[in-house]
N, C-alpha and C. Protein backbone atom coordinates (compact mmCIF):
# COMPACT_ATOMS: atom_id res chain seq x y z
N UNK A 1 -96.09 118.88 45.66
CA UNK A 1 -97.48 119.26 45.52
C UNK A 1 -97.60 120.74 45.86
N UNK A 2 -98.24 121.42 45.13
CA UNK A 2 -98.25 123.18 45.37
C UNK A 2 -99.04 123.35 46.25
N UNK A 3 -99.22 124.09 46.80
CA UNK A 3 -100.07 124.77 48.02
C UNK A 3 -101.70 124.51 47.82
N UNK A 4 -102.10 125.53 46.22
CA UNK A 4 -103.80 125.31 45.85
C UNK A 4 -103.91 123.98 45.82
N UNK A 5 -102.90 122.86 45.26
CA UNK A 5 -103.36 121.41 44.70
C UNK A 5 -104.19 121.15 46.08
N UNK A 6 -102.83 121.06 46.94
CA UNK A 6 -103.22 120.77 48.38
C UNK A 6 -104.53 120.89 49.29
N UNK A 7 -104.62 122.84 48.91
CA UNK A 7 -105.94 122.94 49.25
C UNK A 7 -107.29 122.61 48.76
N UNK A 8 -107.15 122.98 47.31
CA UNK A 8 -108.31 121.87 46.87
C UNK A 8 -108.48 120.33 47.25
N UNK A 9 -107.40 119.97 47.35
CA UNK A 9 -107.88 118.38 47.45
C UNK A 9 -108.51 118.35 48.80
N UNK A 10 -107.87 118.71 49.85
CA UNK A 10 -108.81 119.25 51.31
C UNK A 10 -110.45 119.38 50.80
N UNK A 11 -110.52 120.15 50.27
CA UNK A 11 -111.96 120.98 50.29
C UNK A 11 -112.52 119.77 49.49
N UNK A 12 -112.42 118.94 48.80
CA UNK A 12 -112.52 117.86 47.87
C UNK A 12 -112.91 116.78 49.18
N UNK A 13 -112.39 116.91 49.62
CA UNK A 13 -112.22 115.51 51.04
C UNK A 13 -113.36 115.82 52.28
N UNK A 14 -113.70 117.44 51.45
CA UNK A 14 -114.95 117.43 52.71
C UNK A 14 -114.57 118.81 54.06
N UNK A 15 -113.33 119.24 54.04
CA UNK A 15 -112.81 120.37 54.71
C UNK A 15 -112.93 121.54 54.29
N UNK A 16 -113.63 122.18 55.17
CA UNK A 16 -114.06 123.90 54.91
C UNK A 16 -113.17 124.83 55.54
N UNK A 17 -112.89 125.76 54.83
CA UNK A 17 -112.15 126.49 54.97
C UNK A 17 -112.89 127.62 56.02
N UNK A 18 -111.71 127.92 57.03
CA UNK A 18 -112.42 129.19 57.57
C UNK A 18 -112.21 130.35 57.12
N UNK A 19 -113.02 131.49 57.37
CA UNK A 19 -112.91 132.40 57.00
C UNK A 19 -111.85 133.22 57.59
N UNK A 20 -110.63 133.83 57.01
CA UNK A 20 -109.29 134.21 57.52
C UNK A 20 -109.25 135.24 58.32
N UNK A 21 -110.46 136.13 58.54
CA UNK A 21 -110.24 137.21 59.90
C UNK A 21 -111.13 136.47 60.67
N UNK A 22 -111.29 135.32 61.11
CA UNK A 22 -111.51 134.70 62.69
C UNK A 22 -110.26 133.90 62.81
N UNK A 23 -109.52 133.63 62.15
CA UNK A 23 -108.09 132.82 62.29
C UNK A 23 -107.30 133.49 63.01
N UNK A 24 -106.59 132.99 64.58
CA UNK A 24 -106.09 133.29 64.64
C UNK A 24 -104.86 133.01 64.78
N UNK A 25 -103.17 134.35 64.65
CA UNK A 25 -102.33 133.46 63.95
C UNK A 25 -101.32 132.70 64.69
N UNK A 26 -101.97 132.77 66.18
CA UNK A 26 -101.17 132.27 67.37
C UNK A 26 -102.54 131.63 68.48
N UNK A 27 -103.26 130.43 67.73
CA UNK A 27 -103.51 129.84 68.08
C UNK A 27 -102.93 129.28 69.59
N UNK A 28 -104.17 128.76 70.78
CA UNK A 28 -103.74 128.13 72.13
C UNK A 28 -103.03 126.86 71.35
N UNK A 29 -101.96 126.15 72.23
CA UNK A 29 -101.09 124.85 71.62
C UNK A 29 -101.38 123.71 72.78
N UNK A 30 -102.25 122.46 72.19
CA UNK A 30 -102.78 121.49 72.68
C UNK A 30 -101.65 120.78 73.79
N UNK A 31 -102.17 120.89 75.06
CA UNK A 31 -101.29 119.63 75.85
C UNK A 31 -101.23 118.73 75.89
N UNK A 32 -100.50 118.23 75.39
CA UNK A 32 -100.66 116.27 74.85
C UNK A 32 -100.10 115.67 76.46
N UNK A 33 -101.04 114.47 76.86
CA UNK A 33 -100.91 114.35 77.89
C UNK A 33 -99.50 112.70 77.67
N UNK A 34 -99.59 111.99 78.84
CA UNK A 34 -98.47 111.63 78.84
C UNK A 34 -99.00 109.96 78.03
N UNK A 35 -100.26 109.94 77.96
CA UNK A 35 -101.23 108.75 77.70
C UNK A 35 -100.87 108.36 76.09
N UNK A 36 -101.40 110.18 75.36
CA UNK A 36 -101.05 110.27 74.05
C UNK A 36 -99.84 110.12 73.44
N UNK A 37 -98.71 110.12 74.29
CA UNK A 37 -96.98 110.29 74.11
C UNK A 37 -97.05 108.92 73.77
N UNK A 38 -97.33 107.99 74.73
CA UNK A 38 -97.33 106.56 74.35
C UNK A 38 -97.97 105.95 73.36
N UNK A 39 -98.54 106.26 72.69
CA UNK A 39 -99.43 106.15 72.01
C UNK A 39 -98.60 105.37 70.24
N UNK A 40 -98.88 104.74 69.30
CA UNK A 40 -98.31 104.16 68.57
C UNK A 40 -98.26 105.10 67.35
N UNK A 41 -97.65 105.68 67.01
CA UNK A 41 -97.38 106.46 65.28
C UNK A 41 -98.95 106.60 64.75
N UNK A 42 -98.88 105.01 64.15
CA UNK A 42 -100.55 105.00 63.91
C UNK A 42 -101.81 104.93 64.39
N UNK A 43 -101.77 105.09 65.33
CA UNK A 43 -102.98 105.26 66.63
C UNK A 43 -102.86 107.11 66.71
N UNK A 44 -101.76 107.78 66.57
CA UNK A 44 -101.67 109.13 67.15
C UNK A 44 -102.42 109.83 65.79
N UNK A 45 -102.17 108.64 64.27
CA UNK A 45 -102.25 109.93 63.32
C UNK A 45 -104.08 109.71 63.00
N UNK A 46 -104.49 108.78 63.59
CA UNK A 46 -106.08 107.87 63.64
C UNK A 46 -106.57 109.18 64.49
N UNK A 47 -105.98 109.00 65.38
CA UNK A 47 -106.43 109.94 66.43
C UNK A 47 -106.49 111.65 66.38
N UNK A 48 -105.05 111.96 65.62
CA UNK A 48 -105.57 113.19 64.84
C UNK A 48 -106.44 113.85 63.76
N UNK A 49 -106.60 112.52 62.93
CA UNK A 49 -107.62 112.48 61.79
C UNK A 49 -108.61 112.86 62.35
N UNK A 50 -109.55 112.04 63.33
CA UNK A 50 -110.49 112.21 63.93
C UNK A 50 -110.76 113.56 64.36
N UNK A 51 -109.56 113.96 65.20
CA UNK A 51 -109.75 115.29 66.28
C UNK A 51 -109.66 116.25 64.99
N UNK A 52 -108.74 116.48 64.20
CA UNK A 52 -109.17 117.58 62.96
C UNK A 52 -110.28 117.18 62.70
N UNK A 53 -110.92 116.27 61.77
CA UNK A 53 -112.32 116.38 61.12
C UNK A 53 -113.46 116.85 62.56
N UNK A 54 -113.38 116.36 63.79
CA UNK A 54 -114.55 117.09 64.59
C UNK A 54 -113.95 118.61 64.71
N UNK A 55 -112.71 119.06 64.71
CA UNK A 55 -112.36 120.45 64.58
C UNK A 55 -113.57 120.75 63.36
N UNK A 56 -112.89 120.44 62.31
CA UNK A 56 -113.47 121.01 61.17
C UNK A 56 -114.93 121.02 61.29
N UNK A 57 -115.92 120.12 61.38
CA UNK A 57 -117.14 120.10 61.62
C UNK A 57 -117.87 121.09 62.42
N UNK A 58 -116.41 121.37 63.91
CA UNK A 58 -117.46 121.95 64.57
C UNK A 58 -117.34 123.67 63.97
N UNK A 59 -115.97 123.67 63.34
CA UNK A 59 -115.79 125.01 62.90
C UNK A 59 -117.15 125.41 61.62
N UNK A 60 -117.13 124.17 61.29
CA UNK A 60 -118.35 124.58 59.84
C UNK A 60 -119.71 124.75 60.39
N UNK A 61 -120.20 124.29 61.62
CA UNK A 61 -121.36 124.13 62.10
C UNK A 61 -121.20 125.56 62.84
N UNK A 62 -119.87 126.66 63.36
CA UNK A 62 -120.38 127.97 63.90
C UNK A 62 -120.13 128.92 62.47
N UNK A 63 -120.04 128.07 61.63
CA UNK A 63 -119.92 129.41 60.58
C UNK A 63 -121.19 129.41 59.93
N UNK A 64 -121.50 127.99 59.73
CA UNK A 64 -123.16 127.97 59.73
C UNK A 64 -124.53 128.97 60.28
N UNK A 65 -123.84 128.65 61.67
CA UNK A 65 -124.88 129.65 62.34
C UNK A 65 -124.49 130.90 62.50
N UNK A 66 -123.20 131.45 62.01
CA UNK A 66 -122.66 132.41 61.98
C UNK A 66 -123.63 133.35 61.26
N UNK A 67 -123.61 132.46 59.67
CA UNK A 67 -124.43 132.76 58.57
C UNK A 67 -126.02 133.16 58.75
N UNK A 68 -125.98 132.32 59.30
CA UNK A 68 -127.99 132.36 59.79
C UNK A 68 -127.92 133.60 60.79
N UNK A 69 -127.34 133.57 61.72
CA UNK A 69 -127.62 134.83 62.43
C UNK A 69 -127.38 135.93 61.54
N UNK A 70 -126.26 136.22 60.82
CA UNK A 70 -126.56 136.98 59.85
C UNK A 70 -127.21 137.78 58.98
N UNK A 71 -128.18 136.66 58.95
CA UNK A 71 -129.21 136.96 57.25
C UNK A 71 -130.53 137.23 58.06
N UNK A 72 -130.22 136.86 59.64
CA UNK A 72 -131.46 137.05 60.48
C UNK A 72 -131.66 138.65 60.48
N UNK A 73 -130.22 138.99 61.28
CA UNK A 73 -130.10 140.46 61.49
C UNK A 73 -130.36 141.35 60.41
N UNK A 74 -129.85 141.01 59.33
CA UNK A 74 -130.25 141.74 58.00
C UNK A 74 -131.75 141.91 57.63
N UNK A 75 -132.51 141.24 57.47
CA UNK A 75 -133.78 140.85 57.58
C UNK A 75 -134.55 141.66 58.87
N UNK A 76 -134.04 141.56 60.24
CA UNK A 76 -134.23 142.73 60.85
C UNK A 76 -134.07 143.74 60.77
N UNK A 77 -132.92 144.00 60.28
CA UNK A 77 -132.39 145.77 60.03
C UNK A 77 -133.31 146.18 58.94
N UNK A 78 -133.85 145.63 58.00
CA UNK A 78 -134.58 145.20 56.69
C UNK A 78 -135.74 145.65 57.39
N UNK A 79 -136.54 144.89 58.45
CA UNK A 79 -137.94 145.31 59.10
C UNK A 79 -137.76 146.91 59.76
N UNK A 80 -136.30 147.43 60.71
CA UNK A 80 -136.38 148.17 61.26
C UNK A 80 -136.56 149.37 59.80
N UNK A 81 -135.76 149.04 59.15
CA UNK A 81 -135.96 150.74 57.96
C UNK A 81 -137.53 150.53 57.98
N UNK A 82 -138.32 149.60 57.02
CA UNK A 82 -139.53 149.84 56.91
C UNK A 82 -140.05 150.21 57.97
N UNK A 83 -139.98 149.82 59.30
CA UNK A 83 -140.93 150.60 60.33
C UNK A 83 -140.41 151.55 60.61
N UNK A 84 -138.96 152.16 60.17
CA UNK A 84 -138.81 153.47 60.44
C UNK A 84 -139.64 154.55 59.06
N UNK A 85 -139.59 154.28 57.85
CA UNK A 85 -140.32 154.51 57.11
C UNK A 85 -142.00 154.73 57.23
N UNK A 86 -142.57 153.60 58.03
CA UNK A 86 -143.87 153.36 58.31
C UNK A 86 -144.09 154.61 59.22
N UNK A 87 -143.59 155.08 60.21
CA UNK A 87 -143.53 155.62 61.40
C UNK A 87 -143.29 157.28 60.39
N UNK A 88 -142.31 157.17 59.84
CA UNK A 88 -142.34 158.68 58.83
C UNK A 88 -143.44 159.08 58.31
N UNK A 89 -144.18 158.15 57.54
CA UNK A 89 -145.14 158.27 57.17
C UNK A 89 -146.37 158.44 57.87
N UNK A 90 -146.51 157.81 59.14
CA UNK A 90 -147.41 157.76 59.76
C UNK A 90 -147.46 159.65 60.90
N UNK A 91 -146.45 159.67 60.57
CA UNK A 91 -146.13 161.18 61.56
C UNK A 91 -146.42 162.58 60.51
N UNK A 92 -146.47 161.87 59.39
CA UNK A 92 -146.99 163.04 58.17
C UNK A 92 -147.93 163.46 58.27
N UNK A 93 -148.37 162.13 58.09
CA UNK A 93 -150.13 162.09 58.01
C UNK A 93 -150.79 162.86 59.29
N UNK A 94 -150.39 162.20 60.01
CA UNK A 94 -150.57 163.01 61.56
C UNK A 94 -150.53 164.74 61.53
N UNK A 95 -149.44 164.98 61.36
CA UNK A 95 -149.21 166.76 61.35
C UNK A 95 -150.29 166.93 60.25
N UNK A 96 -150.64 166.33 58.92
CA UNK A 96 -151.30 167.15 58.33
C UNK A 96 -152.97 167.11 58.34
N UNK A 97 -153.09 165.98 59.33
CA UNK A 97 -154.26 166.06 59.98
C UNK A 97 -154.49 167.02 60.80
N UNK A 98 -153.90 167.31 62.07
CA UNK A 98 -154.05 168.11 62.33
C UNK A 98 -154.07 169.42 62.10
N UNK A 99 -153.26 169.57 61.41
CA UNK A 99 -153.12 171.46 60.67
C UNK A 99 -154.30 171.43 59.93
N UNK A 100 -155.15 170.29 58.78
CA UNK A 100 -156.31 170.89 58.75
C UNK A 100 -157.28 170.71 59.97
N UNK A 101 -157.16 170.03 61.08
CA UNK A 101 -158.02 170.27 62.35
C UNK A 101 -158.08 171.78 63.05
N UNK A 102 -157.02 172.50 62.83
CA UNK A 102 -156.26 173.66 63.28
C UNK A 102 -157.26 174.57 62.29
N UNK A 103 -156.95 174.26 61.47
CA UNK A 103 -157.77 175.06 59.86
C UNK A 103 -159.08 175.15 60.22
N UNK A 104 -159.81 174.00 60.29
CA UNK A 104 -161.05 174.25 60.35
C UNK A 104 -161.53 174.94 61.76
N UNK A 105 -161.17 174.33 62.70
CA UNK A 105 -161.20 174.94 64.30
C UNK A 105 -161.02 176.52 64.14
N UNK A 106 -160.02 177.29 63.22
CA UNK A 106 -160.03 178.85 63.40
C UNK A 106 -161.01 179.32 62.32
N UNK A 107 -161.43 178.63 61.59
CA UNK A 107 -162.58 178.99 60.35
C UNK A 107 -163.79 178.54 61.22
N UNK A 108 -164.00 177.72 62.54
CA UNK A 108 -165.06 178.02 63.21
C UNK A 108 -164.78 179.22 64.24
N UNK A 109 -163.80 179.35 64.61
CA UNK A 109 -163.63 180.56 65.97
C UNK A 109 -164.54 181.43 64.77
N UNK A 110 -164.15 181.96 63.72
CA UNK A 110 -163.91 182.78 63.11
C UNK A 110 -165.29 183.12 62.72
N UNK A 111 -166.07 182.36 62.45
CA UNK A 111 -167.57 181.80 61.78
C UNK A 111 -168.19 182.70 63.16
N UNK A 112 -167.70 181.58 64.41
CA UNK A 112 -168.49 182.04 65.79
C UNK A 112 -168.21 183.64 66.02
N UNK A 113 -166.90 184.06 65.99
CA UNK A 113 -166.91 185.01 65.91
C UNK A 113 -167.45 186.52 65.39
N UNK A 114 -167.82 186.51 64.18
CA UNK A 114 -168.51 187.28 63.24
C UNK A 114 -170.06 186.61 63.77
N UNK A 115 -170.70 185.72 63.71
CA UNK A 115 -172.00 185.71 64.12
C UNK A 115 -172.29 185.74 65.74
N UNK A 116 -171.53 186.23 66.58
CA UNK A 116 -171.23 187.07 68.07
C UNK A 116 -171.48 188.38 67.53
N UNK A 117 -170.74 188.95 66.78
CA UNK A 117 -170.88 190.13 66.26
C UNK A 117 -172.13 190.77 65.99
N UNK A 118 -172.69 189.90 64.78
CA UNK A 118 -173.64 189.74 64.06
C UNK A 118 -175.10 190.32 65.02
N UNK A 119 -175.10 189.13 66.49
CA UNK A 119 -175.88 188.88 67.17
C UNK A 119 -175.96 190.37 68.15
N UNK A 120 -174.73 190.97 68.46
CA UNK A 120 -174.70 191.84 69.10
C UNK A 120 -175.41 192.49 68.81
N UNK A 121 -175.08 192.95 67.47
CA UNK A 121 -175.56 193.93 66.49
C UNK A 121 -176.77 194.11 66.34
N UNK A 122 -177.27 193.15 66.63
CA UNK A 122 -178.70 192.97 66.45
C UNK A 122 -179.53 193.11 67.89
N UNK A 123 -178.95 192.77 68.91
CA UNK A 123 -179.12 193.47 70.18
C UNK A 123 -179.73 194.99 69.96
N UNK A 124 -178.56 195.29 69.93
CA UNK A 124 -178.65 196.93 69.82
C UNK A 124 -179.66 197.62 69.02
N UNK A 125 -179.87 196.98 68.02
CA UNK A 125 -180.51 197.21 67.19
C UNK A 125 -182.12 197.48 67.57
N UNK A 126 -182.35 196.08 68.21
CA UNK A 126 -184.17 195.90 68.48
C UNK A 126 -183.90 196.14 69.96
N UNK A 127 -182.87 196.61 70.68
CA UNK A 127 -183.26 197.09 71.94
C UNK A 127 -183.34 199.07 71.96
């Protein structure tokens, strides 16, 4: 049987593959205690069936949430541009509010100024 047959039929049977950079290639090696030694051929391979498929399950259930946290963060990073965008925009608007606040404020000095003048002038005038 070739290697893919193999693996497909796995993935066929319900086994997910992990993703190969969390694999690692020196896995911890299970201590089989002295209970399991005794144990009958077919009781050990019952018993491994089992312990792989909750392996596998539990491996598919953190890649699961692997995923979801994922698409969470993205979706955040997603909110952070727009509020960094929002915030660009909002700091535009700002400066160019003010510069015409600036504008008009020296077109009043300026107003007040000349009619100070004006007024002086007119002092002098009728005094």
């Amino acid at each position: 049987m070739s290697d893919n047959l193999a693996h497909d039929d796995f993935i066929a049977m319900g086994f997910h593959q992990l993703d190969e950079k969390y694999v690692s290639l020196k896995p911890p090696k299970i201590k089989w205690g002295e209970k399991y030694k005794g144990w009958s051929e077919e009781r050990k391979i019952i018993y491994l069936q089992n312990l792989a498929s909750s392996m596998n399950h539990a491996a598919a259930l953190i890649q699961d949430e692997r995923n979801k946290a994922l698409e969470l963060c993205e979706k955040k990073e997603a909110q952070l541009e727009a509020m960094n965008e929002n915030m660009k925009q909002n700091s535009e608007m700002l400066q160019f509010q003010i510069e015409r606040m600036n504008e008009e404020k020296q077109g009043f000095n300026e107003s007040y100024a000349k009619l100070k003048k004006e007024f002086e002038d007119f002092k002098k005038k009728v005094s």
